[in-house]
C-alpha atoms as a PDB file:
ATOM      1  CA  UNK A   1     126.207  47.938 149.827  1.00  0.00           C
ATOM      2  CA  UNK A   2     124.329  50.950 150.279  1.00  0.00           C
ATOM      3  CA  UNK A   3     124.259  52.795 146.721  1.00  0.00           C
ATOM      4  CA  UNK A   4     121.667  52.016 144.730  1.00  0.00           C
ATOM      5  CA  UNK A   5     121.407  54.591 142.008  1.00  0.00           C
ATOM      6  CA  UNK A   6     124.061  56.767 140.719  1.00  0.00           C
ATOM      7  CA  UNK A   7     123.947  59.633 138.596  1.00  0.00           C
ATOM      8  CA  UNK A   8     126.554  59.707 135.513  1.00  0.00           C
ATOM      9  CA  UNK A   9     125.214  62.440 133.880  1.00  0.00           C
ATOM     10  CA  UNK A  10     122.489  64.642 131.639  1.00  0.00           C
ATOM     11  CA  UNK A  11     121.812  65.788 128.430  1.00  0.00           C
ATOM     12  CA  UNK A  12     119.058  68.330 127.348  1.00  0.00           C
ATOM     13  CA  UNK A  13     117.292  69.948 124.288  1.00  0.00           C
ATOM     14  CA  UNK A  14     114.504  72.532 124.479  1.00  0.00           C
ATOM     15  CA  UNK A  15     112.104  70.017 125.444  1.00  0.00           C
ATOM     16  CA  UNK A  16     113.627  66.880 127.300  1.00  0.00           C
ATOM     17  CA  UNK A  17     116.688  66.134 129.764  1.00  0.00           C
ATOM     18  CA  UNK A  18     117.937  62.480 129.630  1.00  0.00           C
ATOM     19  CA  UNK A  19     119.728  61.397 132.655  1.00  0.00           C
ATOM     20  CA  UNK A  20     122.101  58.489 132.592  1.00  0.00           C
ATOM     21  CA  UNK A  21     122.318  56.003 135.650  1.00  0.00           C
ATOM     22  CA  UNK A  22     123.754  53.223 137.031  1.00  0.00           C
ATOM     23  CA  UNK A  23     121.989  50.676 139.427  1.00  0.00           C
ATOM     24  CA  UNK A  24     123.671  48.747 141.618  1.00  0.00           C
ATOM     25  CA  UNK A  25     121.624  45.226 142.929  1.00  0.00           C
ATOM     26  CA  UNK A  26     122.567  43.092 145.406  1.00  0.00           C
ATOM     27  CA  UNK A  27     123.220  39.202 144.732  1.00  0.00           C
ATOM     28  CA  UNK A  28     122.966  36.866 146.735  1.00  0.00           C
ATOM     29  CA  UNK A  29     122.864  33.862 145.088  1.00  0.00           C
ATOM     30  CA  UNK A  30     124.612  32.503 141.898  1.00  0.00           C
ATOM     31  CA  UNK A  31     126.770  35.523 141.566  1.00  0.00           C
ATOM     32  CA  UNK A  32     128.416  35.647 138.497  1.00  0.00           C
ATOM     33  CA  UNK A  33     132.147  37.370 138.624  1.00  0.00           C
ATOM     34  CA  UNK A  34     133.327  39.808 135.921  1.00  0.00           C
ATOM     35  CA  UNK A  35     137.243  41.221 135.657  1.00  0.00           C
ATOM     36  CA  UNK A  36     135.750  45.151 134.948  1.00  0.00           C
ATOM     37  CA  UNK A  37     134.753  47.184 137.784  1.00  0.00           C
ATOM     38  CA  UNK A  38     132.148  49.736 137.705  1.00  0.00           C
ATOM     39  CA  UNK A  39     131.278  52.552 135.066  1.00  0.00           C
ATOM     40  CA  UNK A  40     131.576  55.054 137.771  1.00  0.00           C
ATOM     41  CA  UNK A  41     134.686  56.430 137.878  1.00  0.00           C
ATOM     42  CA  UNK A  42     136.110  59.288 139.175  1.00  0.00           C
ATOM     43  CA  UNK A  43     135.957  62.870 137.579  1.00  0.00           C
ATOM     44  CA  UNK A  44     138.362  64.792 138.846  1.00  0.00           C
ATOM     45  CA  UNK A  45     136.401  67.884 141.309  1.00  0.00           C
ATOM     46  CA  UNK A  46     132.991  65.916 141.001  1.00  0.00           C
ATOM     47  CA  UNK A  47     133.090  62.613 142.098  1.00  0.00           C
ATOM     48  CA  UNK A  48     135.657  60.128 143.546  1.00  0.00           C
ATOM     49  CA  UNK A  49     133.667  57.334 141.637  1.00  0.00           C
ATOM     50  CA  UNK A  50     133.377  53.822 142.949  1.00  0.00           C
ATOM     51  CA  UNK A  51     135.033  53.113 145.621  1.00  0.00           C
ATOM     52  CA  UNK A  52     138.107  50.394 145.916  1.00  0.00           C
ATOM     53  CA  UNK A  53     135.037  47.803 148.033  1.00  0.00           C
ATOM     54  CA  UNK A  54     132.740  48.728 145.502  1.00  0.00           C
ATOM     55  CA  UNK A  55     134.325  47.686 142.658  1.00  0.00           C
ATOM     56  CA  UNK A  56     135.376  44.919 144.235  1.00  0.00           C
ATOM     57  CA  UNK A  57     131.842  43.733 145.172  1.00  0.00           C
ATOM     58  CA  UNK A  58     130.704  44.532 141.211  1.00  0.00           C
ATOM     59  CA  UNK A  59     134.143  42.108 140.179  1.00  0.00           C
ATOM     60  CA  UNK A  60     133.347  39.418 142.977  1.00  0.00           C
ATOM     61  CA  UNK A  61     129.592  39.547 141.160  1.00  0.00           C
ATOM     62  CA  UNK A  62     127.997  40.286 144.635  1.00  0.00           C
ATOM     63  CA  UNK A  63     126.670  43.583 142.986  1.00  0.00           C
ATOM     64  CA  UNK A  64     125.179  43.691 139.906  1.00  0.00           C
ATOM     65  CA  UNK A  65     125.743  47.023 137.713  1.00  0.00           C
ATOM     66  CA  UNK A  66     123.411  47.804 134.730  1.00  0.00           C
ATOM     67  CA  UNK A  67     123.088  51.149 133.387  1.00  0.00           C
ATOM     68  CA  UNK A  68     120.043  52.719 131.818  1.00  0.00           C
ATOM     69  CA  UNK A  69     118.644  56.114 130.634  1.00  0.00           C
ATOM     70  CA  UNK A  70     115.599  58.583 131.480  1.00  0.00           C
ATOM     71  CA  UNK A  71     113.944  60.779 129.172  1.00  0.00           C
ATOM     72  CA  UNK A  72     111.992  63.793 131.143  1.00  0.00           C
ATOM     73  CA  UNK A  73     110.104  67.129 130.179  1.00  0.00           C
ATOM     74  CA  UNK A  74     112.867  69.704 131.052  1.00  0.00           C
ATOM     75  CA  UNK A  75     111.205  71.317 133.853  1.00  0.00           C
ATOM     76  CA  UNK A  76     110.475  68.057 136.104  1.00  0.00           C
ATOM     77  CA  UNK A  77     110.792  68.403 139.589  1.00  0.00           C
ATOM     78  CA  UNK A  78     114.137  66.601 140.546  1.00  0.00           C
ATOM     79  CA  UNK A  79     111.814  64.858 143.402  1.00  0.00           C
ATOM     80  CA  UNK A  80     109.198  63.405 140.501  1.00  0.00           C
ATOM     81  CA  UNK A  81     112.857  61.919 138.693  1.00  0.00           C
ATOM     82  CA  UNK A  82     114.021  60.759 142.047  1.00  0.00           C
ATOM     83  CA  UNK A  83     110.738  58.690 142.586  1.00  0.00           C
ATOM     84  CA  UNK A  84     111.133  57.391 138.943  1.00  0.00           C
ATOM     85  CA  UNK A  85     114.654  56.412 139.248  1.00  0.00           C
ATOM     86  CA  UNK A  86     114.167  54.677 142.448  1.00  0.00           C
ATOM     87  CA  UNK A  87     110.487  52.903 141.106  1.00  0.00           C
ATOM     88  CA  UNK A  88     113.083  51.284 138.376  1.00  0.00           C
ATOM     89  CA  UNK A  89     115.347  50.451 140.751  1.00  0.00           C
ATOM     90  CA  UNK A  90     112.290  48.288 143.174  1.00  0.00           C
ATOM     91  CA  UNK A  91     111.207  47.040 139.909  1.00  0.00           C
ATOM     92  CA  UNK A  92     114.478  45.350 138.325  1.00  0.00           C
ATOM     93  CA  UNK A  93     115.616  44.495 142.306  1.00  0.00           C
ATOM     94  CA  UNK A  94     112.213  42.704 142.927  1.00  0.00           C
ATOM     95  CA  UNK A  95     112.665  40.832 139.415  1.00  0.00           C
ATOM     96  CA  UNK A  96     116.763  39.699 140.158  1.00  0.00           C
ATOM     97  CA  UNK A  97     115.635  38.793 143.874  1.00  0.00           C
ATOM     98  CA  UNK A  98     119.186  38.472 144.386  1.00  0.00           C
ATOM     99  CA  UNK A  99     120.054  35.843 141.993  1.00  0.00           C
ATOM    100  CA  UNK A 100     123.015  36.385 140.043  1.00  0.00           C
ATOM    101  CA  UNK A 101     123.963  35.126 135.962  1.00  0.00           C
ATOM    102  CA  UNK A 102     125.268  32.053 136.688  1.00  0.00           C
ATOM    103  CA  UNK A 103     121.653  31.102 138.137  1.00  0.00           C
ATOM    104  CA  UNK A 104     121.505  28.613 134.928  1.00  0.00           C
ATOM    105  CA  UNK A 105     125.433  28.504 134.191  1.00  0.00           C
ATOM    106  CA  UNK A 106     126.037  24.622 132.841  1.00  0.00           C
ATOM    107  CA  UNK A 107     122.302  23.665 132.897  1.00  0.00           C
ATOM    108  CA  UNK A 108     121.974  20.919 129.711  1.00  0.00           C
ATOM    109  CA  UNK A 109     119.834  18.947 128.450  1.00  0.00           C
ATOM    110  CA  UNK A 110     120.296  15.256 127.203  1.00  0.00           C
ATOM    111  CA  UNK A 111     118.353  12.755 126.068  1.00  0.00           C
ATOM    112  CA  UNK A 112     117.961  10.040 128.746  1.00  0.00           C
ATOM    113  CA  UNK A 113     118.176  12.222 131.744  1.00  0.00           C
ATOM    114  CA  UNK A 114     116.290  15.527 130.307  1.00  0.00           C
ATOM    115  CA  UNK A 115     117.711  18.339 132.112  1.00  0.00           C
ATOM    116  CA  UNK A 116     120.024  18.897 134.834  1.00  0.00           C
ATOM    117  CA  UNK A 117     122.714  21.220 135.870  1.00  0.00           C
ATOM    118  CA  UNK A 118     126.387  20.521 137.265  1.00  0.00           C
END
């Protein structure tokens, strides 16, 4: 996987854009499958979307897809959003560090052994 960010689109007023992303995180650990692949689809003369390895990857829970918006001046330098987008992006990746959902899937807790997980 080499995506990390993508772009799905902007809205504006007089005063602020919002741009709507996508990250995509790598998992390495507890990944936890889904049947829906990813929000990025194609548009026809824009974007072919995700691709067929892609989505599988986001399915197989080996990449983890969460979406999230950006509120800006109108007027920012696309290279100050850039460096915001991809600050998120270190931020959430440093706190998943690779571990998938299912990191706690059937943990329980009973009352001669305390807690455990199977």
């Amino acid at each position: 996987m080499s995506k990390r960010i993508i772009v799905l689109g902007k809205t504006e007023t007089e005063t602020e854009m919002t741009i709507s992303v996508i990250f995509w995180f790598p998992i390495t650990s507890f990944p936890a499958p889904q049947t829906g692949g990813s929000a990025w689809v194609p548009v026809a003369g824009v974007s072919s979307g995700a691709s067929t390895a892609e989505n599988q990857a986001i399915q197989a829970g080996t990449v983890k897809e969460e979406g999230g918006s950006f509120t800006f001046p109108v007027g920012t330098p696309v290279a100050n959003l850039e460096a915001v987008l991809l600050q998120a992006w270190s931020n959430r990746n440093a706190q998943l560090n690779g571990v998938g959902s299912y990191q706690y899937y059937g943990a329980y807790n009973d009352s001669s052994a305390g807690w455990a997980q199977t």
